[in-house]
Protein backbone atom coordinates (compact mmCIF):
# COMPACT_ATOMS: atom_id res chain seq x y z
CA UNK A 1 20.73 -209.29 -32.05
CA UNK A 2 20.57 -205.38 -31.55
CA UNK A 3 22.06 -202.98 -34.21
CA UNK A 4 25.48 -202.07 -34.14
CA UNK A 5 24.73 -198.36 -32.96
CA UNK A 6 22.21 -199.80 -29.91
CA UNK A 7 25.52 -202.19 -28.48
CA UNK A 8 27.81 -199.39 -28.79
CA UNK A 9 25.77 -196.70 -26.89
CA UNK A 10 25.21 -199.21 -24.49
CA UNK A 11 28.40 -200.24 -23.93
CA UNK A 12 29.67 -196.54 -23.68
CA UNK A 13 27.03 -195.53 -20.98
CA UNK A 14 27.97 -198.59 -18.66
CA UNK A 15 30.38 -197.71 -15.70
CA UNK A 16 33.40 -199.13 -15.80
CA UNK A 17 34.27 -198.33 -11.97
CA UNK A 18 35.96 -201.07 -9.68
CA UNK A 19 36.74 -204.37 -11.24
CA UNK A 20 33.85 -206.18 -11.51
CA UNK A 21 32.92 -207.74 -14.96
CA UNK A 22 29.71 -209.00 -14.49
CA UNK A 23 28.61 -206.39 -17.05
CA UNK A 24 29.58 -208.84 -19.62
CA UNK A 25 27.27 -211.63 -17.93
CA UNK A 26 25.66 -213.46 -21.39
CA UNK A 27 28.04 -211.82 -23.01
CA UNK A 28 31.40 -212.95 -23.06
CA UNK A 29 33.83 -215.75 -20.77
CA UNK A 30 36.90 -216.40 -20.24
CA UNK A 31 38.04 -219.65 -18.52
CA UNK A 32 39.75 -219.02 -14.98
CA UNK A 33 43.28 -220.31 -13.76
CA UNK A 34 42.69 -223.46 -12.38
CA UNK A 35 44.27 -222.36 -9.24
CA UNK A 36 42.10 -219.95 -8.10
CA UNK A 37 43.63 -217.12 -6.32
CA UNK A 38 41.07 -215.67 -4.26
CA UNK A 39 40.44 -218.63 -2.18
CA UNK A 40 44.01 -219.22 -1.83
CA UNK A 41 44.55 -215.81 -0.82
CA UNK A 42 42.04 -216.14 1.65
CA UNK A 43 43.85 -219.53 3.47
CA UNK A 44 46.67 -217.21 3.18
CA UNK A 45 45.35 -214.03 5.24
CA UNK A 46 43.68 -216.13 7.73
CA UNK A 47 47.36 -216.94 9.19
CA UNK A 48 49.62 -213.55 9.25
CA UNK A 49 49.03 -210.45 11.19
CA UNK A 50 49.87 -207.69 8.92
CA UNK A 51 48.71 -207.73 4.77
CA UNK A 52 49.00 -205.21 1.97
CA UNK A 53 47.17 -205.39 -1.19
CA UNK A 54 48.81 -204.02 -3.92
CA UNK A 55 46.51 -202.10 -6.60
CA UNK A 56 43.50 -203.33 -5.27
CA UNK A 57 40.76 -201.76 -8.08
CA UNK A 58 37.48 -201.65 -6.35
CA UNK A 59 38.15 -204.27 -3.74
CA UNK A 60 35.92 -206.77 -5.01
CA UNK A 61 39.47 -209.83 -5.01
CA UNK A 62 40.52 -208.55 -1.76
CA UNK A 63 36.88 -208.59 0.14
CA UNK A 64 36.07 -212.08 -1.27
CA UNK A 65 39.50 -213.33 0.06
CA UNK A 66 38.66 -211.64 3.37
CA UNK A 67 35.15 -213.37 3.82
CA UNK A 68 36.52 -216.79 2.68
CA UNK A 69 39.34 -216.67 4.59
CA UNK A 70 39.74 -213.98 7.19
CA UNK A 71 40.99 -210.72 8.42
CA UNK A 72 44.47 -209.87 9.80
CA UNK A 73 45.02 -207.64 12.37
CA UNK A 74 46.56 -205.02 9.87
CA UNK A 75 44.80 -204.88 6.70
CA UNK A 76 45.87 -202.42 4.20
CA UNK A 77 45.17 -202.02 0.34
CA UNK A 78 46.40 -199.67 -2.43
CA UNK A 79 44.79 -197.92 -5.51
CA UNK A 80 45.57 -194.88 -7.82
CA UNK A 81 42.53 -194.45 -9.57
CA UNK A 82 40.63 -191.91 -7.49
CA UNK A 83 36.67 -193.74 -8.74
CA UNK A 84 38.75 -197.09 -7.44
CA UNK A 85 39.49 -195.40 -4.60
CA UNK A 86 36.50 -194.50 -3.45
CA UNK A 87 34.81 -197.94 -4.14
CA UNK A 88 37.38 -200.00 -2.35
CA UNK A 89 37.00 -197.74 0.66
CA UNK A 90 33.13 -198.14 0.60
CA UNK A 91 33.99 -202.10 -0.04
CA UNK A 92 36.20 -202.51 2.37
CA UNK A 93 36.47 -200.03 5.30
CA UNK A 94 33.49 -202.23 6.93
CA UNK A 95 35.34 -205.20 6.63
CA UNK A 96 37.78 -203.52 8.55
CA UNK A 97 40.71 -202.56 6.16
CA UNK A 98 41.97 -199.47 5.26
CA UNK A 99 42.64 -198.12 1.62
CA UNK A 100 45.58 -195.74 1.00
CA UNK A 101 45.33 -193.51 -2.25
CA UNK A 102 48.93 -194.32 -3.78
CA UNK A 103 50.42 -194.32 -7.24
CA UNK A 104 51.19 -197.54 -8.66
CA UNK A 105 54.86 -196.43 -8.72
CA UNK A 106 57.67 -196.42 -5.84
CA UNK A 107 57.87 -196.08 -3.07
CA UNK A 108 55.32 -197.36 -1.02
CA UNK A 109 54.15 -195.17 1.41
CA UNK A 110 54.41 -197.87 4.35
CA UNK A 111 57.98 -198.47 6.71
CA UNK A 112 60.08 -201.22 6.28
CA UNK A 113 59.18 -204.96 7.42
CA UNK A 114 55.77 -203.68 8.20
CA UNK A 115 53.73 -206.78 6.65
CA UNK A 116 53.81 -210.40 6.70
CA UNK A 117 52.29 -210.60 3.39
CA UNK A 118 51.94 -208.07 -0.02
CA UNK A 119 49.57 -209.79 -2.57
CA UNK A 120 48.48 -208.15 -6.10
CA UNK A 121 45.79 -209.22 -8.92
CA UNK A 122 47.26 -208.38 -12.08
CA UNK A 123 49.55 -205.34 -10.91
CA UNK A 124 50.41 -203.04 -13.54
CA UNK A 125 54.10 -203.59 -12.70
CA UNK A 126 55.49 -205.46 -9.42
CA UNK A 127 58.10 -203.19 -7.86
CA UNK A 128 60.64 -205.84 -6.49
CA UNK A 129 62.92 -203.91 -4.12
CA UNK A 130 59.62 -201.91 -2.42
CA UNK A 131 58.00 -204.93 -2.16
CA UNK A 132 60.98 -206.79 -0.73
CA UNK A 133 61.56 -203.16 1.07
CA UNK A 134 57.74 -204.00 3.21
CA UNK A 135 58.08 -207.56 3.57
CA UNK A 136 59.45 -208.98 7.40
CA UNK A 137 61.90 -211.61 7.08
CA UNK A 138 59.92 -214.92 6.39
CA UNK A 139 57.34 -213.42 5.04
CA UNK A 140 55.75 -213.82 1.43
CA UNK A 141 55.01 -211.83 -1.93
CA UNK A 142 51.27 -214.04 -3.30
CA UNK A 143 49.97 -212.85 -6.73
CA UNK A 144 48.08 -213.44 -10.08
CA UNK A 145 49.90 -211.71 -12.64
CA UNK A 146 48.55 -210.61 -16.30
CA UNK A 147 51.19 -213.08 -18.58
CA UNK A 148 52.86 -212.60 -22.06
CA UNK A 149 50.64 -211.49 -25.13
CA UNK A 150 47.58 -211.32 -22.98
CA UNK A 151 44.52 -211.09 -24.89
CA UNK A 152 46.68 -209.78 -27.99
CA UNK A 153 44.05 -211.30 -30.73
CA UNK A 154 41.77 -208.41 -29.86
CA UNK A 155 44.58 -206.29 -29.60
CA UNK A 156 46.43 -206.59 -32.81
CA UNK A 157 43.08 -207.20 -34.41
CA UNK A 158 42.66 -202.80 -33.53
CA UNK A 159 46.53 -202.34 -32.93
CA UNK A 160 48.34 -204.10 -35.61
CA UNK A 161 51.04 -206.74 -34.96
CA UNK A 162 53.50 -206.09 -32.12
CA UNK A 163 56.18 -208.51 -31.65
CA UNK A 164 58.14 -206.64 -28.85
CA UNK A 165 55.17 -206.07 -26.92
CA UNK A 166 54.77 -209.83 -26.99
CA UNK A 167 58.00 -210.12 -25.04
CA UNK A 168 56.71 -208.37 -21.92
CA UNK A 169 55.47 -210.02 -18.94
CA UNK A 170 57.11 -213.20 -19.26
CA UNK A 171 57.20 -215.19 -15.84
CA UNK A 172 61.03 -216.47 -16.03
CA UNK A 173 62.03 -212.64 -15.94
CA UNK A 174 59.42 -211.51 -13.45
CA UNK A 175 61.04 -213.82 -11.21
CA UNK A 176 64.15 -213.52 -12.13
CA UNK A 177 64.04 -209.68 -11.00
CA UNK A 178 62.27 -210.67 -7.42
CA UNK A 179 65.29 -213.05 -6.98
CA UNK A 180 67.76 -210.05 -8.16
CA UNK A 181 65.23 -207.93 -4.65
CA UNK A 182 66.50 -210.75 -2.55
CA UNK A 183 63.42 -212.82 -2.77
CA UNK A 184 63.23 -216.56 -2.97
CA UNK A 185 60.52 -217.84 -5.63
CA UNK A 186 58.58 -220.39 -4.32
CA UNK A 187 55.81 -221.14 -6.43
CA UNK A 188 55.24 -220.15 -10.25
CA UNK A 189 52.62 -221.17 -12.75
CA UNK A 190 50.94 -220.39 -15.68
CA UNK A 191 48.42 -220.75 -18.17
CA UNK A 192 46.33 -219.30 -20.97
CA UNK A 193 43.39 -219.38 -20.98
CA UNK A 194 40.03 -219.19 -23.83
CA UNK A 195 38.22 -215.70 -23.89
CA UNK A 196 34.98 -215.31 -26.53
CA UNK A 197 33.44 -212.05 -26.96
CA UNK A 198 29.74 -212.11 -28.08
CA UNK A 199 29.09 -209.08 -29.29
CA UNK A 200 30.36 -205.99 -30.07
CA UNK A 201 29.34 -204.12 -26.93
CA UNK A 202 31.49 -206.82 -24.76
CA UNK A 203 34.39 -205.68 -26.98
CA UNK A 204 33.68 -202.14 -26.30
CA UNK A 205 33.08 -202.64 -22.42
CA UNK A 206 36.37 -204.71 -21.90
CA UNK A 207 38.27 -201.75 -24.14
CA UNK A 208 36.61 -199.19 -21.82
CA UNK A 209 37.56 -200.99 -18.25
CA UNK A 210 40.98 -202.67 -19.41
CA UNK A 211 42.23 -198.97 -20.38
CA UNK A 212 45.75 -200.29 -20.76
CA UNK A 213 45.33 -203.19 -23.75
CA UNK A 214 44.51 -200.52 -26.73
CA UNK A 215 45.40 -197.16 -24.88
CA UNK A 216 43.32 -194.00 -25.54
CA UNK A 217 40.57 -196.59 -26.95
CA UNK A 218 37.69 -194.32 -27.75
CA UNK A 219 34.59 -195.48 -30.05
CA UNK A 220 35.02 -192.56 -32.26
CA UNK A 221 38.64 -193.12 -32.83
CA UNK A 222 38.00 -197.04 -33.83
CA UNK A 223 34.41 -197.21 -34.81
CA UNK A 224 35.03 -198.53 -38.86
CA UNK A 225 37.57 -201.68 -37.46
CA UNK A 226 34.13 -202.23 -34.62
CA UNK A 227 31.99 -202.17 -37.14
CA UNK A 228 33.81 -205.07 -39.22
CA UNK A 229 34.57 -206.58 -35.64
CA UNK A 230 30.48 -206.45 -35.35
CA UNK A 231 29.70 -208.34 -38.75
CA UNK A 232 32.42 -210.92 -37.77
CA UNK A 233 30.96 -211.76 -35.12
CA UNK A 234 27.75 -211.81 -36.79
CA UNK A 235 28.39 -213.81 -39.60
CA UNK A 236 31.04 -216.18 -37.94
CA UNK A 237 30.63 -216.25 -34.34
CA UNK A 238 32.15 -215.11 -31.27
CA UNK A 239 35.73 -213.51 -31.20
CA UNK A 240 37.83 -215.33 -29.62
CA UNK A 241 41.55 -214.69 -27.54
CA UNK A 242 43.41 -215.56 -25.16
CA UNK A 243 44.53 -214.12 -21.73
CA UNK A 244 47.62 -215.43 -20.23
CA UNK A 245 47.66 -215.85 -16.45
CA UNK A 246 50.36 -216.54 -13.83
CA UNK A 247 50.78 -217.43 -9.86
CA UNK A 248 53.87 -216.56 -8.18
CA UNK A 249 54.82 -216.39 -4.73
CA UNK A 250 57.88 -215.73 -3.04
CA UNK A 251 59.60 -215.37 0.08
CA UNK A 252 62.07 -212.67 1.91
C-alpha cells in the first residue's frame, strides 16, 4: 500500500463535484437498500405528468431514473450548491429537465399543486408543509432518506461520542411530521447497512464529498487521528460502519 502522505494528497486533489462515488471504486463499499430507489423511481416517473426532484446533487439518481423509466412532461430538479448546479444542468438539460438554483430551505420557488410527484435522495431536511404545499391532490412524496446514526463509527471515531445527534433522523418522527403537513404515509422502510473503508484516502474522499458528517473536515485540522485511522487499517483491516437508510412515500 502507498504511504500515508501519497493517499492523503490524493484524496485531497480528487473532485468531489456531483454525487458520484465511483472515486472510491477498489476502495471502499457499502451494501445498498435492498429496495433500490432509482429503478423504482423510474416506474414511478414513467406514469405522472409533472415531477420535482428535491436536492438533486449532480443529477446522476435523477438521470438514471429518467433512462430506466421515463420522462414526464414537466421535469424539474433542485440544487444549492452552485458546482452541483452546474453539473446537473449539463446532466440533465439534454434529457429534457430543467434545474432551478434553490436553497435547500423554504419555500420552494414553484406554485401550489404544480406536480404529481416530489422525490429526494437523502435530502438534507424534508420540508413537510412546502412539499405538501407543491403536491396536487392524489399525488405522492417518493424518497431515500439518510436514517439515525448514519455512518457514526467514522464519525465519533474523529468527533467523539454524540448521543443526541444519534436521535436525529429517526423514520417514526419523519413521518410523523408529513402526517402533521396533511400527508398520508404509505410506505416506510429501513435498514442499515455494512460500509468498509480501505484506506485512508477513501476516508478522506467520503469526509471531503459528505461535507455534513464531520463539518469543516479539513486534513490539516485532523491529520494525527488519520494517521492512527491509517495504521488501523493497516495493521487490522478495513474500517468498518454503518449507514442507515430509509424509503418513505406518501400521499396528499
Amino acid at each position: 500500500m502507498r504511504t500515508f502522505e501519497e493517499l492523503i494528497a490524493e484524496a485531497e486533489a480528487a473532485s468531489v463535484d456531483g454525487w458520484d462515488f465511483s472515486w472510491l471504486d477498489g476502495r471502499a463499499t457499502e451494501q445498498r437498500p435492498s429496495w433500490g430507489y432509482q429503478r423504482l423511481l423510474g416506474e414511478r416517473l414513467a406514469h405522472v405528468e409533472a415531477a420535482l426532484d428535491l436536492q438533486t446533487g449532480g443529477g446522476e439518481v435523477l438521470a438514471g431514473a429518467v433512462r430506466a423509466g421515463g420522462m414526464p412532461r414537466t421535469m424539474a430538479a433542485t440544487e444549492s450548491w452552485p458546482p452541483n448546479v452546474a453539473r446537473a444542468t449539463g446532466l440533465l438539460h439534454p434529457l429534457g429537465a430543467v434545474v432551478v438554483a434553490a436553497a435547500d430551505e423554504p419555500p420552494l420557488p414553484f406554485a401550489d399543486a404544480a406536480f404529481d410527484l416530489v422525490s429526494s435522495r437523502h435530502p438534507v431536511k424534508p420540508w413537510w408543509a412546502e412539499i405538501a404545499r407543491v403536491l396536487r391532490p392524489g399525488g405522492s412524496y417518493f424518497a431515500q432518506h439518510v436514517g439515525p446514526a448514519s455512518v457514526f463509527e467514522l464519525v465519533e471515531y474523529f468527533l467523539g461520542p454524540l448521543p443526541e445527534a444519534r436521535e436525529g433522523r429517526r423514520p417514526e418522527i419523519e413521518s410523523a411530521d408529513a402526517r402533521a403537513a396533511g400527508l398520508e404515509v404509505v410506505d416506510l422502510r429501513s435498514e442499515r447497512l455494512r460500509m468498509e473503508f480501505f484506506d485512508i484516502g477513501a476516508v478522506v474522499y467520503f469526509l471531503r464529498k459528505v461535507i455534513w458528517m464531520v463539518p469543516g473536515f479539513t486534513v490539516d485540522a485532523y491529520r494525527e487521528r488519520l494517521r492512527e485511522l491509517d495504521e488501523q487499517i493497516r495493521t487490522q483491516g478495513p474500517f468498518v460502519a454503518h449507514s442507515a437508510r430509509f424509503l418513505i412515500e406518501a400521499r396528499r
